[in-house]
C-alpha atoms as a PDB file:
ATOM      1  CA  UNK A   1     -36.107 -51.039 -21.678  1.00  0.00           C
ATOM      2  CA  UNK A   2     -32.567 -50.146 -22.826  1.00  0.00           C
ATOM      3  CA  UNK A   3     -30.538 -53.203 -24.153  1.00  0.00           C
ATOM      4  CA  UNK A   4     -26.516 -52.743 -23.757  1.00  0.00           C
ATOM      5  CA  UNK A   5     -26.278 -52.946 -27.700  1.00  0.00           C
ATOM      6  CA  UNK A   6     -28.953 -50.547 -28.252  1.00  0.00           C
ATOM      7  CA  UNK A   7     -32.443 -50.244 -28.404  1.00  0.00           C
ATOM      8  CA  UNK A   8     -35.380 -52.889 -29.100  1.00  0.00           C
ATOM      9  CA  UNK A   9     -37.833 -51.255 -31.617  1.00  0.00           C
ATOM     10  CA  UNK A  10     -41.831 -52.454 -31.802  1.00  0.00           C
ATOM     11  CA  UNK A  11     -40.711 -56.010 -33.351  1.00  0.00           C
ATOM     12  CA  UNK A  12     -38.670 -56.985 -30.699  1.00  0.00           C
ATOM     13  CA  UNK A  13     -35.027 -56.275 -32.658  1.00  0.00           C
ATOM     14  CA  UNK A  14     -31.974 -54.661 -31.376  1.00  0.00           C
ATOM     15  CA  UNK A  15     -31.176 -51.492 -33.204  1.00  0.00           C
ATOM     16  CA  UNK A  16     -28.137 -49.962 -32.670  1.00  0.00           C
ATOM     17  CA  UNK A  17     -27.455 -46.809 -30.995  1.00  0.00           C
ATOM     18  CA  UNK A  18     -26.295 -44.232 -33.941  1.00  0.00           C
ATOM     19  CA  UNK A  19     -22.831 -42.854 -33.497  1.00  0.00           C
ATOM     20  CA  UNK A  20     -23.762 -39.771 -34.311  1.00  0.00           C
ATOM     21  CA  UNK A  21     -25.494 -39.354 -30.625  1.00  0.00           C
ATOM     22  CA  UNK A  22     -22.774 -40.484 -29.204  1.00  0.00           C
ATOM     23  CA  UNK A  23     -20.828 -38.541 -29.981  1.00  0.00           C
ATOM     24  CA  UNK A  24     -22.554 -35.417 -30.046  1.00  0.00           C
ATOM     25  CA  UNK A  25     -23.109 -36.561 -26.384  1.00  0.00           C
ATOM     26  CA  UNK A  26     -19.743 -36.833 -26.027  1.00  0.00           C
ATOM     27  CA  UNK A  27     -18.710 -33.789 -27.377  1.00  0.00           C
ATOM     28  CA  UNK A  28     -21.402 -31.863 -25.135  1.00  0.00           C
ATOM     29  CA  UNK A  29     -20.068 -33.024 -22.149  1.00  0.00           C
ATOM     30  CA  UNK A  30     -16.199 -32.139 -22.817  1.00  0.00           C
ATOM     31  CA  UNK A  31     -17.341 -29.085 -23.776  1.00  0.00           C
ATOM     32  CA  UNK A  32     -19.389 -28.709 -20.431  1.00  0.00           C
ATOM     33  CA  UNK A  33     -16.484 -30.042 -18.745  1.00  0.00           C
ATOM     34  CA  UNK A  34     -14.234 -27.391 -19.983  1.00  0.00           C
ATOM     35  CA  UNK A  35     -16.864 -24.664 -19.626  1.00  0.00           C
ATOM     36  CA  UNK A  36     -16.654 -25.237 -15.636  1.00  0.00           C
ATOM     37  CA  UNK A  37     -12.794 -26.235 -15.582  1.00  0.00           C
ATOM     38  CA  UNK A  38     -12.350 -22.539 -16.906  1.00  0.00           C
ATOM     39  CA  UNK A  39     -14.881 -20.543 -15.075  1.00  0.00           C
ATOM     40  CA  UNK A  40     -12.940 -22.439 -11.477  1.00  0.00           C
ATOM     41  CA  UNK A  41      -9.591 -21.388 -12.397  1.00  0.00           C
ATOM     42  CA  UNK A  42     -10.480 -17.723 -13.387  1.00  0.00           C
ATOM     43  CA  UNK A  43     -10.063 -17.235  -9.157  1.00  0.00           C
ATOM     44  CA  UNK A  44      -6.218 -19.462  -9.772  1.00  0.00           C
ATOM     45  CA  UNK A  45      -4.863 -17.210 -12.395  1.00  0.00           C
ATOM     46  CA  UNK A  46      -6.107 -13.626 -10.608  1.00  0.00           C
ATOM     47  CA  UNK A  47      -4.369 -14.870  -7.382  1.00  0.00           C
ATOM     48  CA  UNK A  48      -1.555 -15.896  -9.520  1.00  0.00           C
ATOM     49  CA  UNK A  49      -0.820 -12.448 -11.697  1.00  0.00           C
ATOM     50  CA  UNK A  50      -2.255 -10.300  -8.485  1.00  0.00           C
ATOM     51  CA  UNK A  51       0.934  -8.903  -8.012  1.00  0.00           C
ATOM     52  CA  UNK A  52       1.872  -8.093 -11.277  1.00  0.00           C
ATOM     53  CA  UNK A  53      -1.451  -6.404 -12.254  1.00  0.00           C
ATOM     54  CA  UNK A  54      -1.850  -4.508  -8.869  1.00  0.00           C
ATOM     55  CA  UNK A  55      -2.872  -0.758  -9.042  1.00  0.00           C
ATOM     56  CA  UNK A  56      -2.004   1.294  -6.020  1.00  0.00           C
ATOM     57  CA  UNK A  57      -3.739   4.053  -5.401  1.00  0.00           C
ATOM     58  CA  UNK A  58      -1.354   7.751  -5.851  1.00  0.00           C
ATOM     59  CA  UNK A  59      -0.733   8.548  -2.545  1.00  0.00           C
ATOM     60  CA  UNK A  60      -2.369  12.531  -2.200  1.00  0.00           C
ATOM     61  CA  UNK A  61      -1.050  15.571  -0.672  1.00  0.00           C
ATOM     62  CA  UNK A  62      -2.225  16.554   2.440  1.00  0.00           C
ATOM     63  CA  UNK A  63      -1.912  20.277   3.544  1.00  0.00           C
ATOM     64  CA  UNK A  64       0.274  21.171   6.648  1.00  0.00           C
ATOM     65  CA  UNK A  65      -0.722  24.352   6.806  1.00  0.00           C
ATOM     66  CA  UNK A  66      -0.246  28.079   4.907  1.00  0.00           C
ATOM     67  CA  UNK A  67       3.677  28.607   4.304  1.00  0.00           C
ATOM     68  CA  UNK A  68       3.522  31.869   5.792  1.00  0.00           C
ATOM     69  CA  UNK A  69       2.425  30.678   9.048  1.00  0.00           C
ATOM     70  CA  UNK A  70       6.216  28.586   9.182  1.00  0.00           C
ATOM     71  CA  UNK A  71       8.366  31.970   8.241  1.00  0.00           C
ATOM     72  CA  UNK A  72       9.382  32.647  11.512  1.00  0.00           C
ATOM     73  CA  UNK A  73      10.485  28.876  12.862  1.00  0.00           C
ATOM     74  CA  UNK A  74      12.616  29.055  15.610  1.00  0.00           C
ATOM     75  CA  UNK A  75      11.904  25.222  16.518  1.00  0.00           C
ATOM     76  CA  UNK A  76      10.525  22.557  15.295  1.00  0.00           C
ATOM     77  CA  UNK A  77       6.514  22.351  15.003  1.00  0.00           C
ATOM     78  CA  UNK A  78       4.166  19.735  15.818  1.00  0.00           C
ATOM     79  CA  UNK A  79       1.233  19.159  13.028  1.00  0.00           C
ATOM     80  CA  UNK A  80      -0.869  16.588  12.673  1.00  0.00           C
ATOM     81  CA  UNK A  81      -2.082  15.950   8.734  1.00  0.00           C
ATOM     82  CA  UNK A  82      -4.763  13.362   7.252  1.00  0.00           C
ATOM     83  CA  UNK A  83      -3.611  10.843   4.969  1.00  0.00           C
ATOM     84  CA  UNK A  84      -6.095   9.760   2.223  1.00  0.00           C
ATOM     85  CA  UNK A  85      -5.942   6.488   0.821  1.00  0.00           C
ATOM     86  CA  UNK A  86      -8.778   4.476  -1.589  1.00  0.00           C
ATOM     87  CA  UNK A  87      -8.097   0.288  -1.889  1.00  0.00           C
ATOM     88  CA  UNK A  88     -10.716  -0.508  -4.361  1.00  0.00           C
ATOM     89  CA  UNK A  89     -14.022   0.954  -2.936  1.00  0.00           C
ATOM     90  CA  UNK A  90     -12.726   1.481   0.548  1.00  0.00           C
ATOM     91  CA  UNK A  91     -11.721   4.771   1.507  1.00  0.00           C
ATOM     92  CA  UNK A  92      -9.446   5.304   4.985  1.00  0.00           C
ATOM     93  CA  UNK A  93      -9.011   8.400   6.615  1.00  0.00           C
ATOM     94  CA  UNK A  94      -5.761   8.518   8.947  1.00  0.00           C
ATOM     95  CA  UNK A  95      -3.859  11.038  10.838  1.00  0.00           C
ATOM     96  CA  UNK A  96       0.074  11.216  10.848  1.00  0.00           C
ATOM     97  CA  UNK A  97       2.272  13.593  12.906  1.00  0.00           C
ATOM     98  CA  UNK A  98       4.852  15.544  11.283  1.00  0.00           C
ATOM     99  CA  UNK A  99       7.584  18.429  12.470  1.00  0.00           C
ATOM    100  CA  UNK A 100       7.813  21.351  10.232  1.00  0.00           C
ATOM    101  CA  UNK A 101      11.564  23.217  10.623  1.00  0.00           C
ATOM    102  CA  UNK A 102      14.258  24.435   9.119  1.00  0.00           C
ATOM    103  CA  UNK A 103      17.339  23.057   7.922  1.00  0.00           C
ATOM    104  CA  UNK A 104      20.889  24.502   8.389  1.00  0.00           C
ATOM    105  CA  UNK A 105      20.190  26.870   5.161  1.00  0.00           C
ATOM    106  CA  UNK A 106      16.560  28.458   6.408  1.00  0.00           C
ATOM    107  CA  UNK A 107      14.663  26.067   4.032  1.00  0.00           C
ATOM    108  CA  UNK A 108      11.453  24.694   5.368  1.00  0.00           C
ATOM    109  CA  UNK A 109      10.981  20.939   5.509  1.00  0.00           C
ATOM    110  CA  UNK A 110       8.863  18.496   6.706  1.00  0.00           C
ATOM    111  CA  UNK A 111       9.876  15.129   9.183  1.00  0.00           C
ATOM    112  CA  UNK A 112       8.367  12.595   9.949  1.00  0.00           C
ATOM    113  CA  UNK A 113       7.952  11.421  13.611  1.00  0.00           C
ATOM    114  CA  UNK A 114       8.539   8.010  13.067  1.00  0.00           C
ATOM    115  CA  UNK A 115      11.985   6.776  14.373  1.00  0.00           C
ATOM    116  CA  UNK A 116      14.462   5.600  11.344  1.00  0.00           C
ATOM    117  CA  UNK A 117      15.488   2.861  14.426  1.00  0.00           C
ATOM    118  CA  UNK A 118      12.125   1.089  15.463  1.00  0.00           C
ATOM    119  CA  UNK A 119       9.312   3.117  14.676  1.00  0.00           C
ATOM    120  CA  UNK A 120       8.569   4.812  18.042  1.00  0.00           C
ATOM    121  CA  UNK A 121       7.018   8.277  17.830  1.00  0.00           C
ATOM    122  CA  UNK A 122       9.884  10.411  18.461  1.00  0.00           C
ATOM    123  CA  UNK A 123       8.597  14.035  20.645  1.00  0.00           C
ATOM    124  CA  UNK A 124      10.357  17.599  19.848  1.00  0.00           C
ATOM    125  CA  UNK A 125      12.082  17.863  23.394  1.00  0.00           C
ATOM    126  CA  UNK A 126      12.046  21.850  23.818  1.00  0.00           C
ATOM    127  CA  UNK A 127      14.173  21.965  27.352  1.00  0.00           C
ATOM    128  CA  UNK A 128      17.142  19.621  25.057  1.00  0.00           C
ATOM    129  CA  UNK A 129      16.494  21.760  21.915  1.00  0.00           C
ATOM    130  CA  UNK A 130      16.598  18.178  20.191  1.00  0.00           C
ATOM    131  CA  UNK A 131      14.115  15.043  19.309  1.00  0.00           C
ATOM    132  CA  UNK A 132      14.594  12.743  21.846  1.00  0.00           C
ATOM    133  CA  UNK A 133      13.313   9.053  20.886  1.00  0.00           C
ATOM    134  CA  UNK A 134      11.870   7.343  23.811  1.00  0.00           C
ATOM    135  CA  UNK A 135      12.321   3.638  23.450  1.00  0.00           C
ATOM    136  CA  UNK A 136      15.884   3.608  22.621  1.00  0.00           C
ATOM    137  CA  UNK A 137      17.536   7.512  23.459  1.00  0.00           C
ATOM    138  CA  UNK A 138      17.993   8.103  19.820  1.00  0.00           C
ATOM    139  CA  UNK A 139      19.352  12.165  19.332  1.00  0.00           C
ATOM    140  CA  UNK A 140      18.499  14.070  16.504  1.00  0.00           C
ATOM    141  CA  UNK A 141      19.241  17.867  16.030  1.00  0.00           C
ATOM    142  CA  UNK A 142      16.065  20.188  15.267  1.00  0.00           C
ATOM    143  CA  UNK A 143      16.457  19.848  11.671  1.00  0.00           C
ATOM    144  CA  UNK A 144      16.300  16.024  12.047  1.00  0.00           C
ATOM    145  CA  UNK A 145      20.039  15.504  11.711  1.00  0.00           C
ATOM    146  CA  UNK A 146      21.036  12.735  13.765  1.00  0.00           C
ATOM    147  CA  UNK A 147      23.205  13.485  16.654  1.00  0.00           C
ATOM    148  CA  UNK A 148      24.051  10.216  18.731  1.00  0.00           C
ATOM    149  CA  UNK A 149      21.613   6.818  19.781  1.00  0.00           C
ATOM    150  CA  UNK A 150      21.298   3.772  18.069  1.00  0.00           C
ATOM    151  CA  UNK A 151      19.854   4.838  14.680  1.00  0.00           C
ATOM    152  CA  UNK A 152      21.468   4.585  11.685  1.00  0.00           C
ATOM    153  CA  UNK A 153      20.691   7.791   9.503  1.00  0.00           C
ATOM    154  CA  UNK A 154      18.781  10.887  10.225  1.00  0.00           C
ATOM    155  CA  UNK A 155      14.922  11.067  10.584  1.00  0.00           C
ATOM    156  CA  UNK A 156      12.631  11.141   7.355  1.00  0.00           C
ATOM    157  CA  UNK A 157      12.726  14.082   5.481  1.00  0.00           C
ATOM    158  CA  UNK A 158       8.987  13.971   3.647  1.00  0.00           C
ATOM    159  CA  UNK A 159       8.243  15.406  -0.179  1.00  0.00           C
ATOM    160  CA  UNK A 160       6.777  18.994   0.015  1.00  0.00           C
ATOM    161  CA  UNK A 161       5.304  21.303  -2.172  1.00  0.00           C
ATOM    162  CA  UNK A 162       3.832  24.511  -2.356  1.00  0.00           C
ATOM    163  CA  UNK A 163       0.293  25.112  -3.833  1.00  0.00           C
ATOM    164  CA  UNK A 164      -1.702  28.270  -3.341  1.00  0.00           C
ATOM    165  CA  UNK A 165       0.453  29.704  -0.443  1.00  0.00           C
ATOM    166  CA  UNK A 166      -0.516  26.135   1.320  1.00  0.00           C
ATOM    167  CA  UNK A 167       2.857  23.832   2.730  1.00  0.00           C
ATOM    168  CA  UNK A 168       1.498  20.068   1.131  1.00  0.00           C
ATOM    169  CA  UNK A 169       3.297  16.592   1.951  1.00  0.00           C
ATOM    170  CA  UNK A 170       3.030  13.689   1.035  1.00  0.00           C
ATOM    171  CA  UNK A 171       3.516  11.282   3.582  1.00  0.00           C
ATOM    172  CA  UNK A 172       5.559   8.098   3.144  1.00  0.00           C
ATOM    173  CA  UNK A 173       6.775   5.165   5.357  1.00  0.00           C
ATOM    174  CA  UNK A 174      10.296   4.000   5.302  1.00  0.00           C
ATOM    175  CA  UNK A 175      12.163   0.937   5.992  1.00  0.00           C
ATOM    176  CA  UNK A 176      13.571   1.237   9.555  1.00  0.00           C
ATOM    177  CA  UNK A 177      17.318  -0.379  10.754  1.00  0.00           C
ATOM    178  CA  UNK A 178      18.770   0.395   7.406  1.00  0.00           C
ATOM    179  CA  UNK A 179      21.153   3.643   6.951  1.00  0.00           C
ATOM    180  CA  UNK A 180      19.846   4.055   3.380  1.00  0.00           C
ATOM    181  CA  UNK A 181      16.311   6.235   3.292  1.00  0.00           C
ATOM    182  CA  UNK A 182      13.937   3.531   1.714  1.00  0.00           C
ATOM    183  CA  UNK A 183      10.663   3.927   0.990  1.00  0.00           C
ATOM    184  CA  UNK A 184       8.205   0.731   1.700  1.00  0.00           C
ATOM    185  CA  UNK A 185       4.814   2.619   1.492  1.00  0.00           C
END
């Protein structure tokens, strides 16, 4: 039987409970205490520096197809490309359209169909010899100059490249409403 001074030993006397136990006990269970404190903020402080320490993932080229094939443009041209992208140990596969043409000095570049306005898909319109957006009546010449509607700068010109005779992108999405080319993604 435990006595609230201490202990009763075989003659029937109180002996005290040694300090030393105490506070070894003590000391065990602050450090237990701070053992599982820690180990349930470890989830806290990753949500916390998240931002700071996130790693996206390089965005890769995809190919639009062999240069040579784009010589010749006399209007804009219709490809669809795959867009690669790896968060962590998933691994996405998408397709994007884009218009290969020609701007005003022969160059080849690469647009992207996404309106600068809204986002709508905007089609090549062949009989108007212009990209006509749908959802608003946004104009834009066929090298992706705009021409009249309600958006505020021309459509995306994408970053292109040329390796082994093969036209790459890389294909980026842009803040829309904005006159200034930004890119969000």
């Amino acid at each position: 039987m435990n006595h609230p001074q201490g202990s009763i030993n075989s003659a029937g006397n109180v002996q005290p409970v040694s300090k030393n136990r105490r506070s070894f006990l003590g000391a065990l269970l602050a450090m237990g205490s701070c053992c599982v404190g820690a180990l349930l903020s470890v989830p806290l402080i990753r949500f916390a520096l998240f931002p700071i320490l996130r790693r996206t993932t390089e965005l890769k080229r995809s190919s639009v197809g062999a240069l040579t094939e784009f010589a010749a443009l006399t209007h804009p041209v219709l490809r669809t490309i795959q867009i690669e992208q790896v968060d962590g140990w998933r691994k996405v596969v998408s397709e994007k359209v884009v218009y290969v043409t020609k701007d005003l000095a022969g160059q080849v570049r690469v647009l992207s169909s996404i309106c600068p306005h809204l986002g709508c898909t905007v089609p090549w319109a062949q009989q108007k010899n212009a990209f006509v957006c749908p959802c608003h009546g946004a104009i834009f010449s066929p090298d992706g100059s705009r021409v009249s509607g309600p958006a505020l700068r021309a459509m995306d010109e994408l970053e292109t490249t040329t390796e082994n005779g093969q036209l790459m992108v890389r294909f980026q999405y842009f803040r829309q409403l904005v006159a200034d080319k930004e890119v969000i993604g």
